[in-house]
N, C-alpha and C. Protein backbone atom coordinates (compact mmCIF):
# COMPACT_ATOMS: atom_id res chain seq x y z
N UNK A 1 -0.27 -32.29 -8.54
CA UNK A 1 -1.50 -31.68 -8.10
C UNK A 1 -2.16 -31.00 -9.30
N UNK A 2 -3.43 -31.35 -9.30
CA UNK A 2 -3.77 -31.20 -10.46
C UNK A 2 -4.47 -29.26 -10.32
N UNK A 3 -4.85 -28.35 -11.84
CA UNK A 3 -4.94 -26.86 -11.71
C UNK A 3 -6.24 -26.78 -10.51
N UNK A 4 -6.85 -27.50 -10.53
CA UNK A 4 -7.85 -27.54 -9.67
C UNK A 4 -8.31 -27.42 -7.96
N UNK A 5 -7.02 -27.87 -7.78
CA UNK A 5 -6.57 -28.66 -6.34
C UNK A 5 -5.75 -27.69 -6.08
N UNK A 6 -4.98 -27.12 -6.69
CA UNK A 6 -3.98 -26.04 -6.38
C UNK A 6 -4.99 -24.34 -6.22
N UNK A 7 -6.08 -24.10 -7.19
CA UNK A 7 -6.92 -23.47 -6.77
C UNK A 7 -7.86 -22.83 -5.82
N UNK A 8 -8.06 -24.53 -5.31
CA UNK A 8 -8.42 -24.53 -3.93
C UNK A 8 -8.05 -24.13 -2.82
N UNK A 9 -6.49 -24.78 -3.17
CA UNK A 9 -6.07 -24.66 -1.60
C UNK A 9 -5.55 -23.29 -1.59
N UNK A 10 -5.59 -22.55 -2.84
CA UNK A 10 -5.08 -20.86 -2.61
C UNK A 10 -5.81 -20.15 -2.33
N UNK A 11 -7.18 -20.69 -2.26
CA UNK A 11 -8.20 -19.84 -1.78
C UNK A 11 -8.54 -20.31 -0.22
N UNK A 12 -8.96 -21.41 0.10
CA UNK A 12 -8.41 -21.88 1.51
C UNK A 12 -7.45 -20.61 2.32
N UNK A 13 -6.47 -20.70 1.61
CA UNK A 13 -5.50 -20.20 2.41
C UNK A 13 -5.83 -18.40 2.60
N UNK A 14 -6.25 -18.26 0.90
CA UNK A 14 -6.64 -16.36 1.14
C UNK A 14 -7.83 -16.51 2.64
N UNK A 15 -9.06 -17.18 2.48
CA UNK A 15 -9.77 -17.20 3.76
C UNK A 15 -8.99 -17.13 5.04
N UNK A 16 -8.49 -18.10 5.03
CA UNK A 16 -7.51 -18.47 6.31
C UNK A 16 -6.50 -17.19 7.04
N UNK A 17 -5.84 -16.44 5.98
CA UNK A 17 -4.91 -15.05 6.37
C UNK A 17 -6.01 -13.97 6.48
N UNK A 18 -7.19 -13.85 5.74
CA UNK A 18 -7.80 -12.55 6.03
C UNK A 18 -8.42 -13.01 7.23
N UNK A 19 -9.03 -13.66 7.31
CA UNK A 19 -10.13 -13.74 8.23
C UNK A 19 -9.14 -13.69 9.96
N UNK A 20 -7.38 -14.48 9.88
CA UNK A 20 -6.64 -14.32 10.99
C UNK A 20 -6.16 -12.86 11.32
N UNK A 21 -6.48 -12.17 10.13
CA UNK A 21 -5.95 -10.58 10.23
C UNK A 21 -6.89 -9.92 10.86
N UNK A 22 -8.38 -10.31 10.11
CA UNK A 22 -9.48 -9.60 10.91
C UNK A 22 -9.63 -9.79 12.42
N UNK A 23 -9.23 -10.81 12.82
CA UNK A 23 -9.33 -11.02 14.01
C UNK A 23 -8.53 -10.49 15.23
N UNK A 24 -7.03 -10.06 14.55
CA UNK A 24 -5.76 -9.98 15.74
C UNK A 24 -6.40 -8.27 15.18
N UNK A 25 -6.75 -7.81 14.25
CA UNK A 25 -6.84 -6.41 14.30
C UNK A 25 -8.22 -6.02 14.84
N UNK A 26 -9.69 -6.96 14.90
CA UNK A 26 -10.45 -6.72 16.15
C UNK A 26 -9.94 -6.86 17.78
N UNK A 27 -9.10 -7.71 17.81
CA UNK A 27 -8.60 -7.68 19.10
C UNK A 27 -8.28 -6.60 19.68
N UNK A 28 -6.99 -6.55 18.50
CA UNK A 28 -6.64 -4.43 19.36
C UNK A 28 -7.36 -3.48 18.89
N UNK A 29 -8.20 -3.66 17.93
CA UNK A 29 -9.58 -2.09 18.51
C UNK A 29 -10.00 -2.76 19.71
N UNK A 30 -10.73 -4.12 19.89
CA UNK A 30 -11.48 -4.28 20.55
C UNK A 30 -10.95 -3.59 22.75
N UNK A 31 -9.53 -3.42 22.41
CA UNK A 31 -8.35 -3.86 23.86
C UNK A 31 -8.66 -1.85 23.66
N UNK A 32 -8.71 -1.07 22.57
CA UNK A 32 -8.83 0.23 22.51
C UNK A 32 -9.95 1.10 22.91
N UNK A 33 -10.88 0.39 21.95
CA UNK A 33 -12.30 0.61 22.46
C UNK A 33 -13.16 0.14 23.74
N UNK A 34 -12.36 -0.71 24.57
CA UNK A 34 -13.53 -1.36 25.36
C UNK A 34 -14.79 -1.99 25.07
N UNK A 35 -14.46 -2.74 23.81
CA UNK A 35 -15.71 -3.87 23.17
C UNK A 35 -15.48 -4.73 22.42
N UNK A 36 -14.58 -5.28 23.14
CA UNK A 36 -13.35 -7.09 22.79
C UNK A 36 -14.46 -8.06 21.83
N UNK A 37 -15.32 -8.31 22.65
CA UNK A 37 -16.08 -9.21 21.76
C UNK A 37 -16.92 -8.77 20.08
N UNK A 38 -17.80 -7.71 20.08
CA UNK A 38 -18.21 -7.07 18.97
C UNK A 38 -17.25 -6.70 18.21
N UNK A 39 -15.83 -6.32 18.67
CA UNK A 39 -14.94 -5.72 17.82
C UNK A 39 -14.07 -6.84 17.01
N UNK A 40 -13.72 -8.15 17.69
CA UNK A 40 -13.15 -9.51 17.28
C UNK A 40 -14.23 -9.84 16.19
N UNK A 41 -15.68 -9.85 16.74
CA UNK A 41 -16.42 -10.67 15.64
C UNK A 41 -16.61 -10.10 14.21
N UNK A 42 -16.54 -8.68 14.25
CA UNK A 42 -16.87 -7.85 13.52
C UNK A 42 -15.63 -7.70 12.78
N UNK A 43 -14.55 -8.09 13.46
CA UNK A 43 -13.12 -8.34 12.33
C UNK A 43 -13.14 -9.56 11.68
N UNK A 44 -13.78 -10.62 12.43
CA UNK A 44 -13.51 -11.84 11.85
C UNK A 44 -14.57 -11.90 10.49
N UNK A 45 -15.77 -11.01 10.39
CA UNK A 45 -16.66 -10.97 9.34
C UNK A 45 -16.06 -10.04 8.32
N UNK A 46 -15.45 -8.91 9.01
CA UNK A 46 -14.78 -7.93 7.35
C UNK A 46 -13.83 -8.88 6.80
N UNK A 47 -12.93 -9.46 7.62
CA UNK A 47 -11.82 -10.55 6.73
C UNK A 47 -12.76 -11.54 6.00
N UNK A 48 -13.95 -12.26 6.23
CA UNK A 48 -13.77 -13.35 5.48
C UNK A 48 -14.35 -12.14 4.15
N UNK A 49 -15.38 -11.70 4.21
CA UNK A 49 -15.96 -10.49 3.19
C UNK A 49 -14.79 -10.26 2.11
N UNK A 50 -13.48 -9.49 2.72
CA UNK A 50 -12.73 -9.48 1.82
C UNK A 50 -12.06 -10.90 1.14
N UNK A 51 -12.11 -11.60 1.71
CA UNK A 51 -11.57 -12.86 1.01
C UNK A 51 -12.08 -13.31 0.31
N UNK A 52 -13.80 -13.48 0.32
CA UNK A 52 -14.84 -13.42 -0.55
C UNK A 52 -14.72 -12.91 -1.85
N UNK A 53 -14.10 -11.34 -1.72
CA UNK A 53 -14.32 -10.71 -2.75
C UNK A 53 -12.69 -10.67 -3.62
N UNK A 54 -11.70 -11.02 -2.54
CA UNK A 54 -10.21 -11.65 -3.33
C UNK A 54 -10.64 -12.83 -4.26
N UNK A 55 -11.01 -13.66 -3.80
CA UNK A 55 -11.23 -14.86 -4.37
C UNK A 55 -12.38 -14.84 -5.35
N UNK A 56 -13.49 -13.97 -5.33
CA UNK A 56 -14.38 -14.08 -6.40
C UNK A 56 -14.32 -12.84 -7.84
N UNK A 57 -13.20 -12.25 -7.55
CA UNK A 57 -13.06 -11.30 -8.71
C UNK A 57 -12.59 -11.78 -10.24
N UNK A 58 -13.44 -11.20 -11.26
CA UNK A 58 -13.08 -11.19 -12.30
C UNK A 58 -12.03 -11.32 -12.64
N UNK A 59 -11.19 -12.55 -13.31
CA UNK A 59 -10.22 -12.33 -13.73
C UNK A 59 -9.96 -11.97 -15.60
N UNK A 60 -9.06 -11.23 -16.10
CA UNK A 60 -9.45 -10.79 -17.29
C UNK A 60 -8.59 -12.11 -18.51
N UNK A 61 -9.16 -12.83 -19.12
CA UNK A 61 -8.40 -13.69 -19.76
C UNK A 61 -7.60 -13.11 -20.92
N UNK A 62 -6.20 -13.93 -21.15
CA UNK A 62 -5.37 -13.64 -22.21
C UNK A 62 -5.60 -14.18 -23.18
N UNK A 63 -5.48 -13.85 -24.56
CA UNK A 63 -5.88 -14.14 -26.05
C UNK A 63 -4.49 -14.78 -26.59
């Protein structure tokens, strides 16, 4: 697999865990608060956000 392809799919995957975290942790505000739906969607948008910002950070190169 070439550096490229392996890149991908690690970022794939960062999307994939935040965005499943945002979601099971809108669930139970949402089961706390009494607002299941706004509280799910609104998890499922902070996870991908952070995955966004996992995956698009500066990395500092070695000399």
């Amino acid at each position: 697999m070439s550096k490229k392809m392996k890149q991908k799919s690690a970022e794939q995957g960062t999307y994939a865990l935040c965005i499943t975290i945002g979601l099971i942790l809108g669930i139970g505000l949402g089961a706390i608060v009494n607002n299941m739906l706004v509280l799910t969607l609104s998890g499922a948008i902070v996870g991908a956000a952070i995955a966004y910002y996992f995956n698009h950070q500066k990395r500092a190169r070695r000399h």
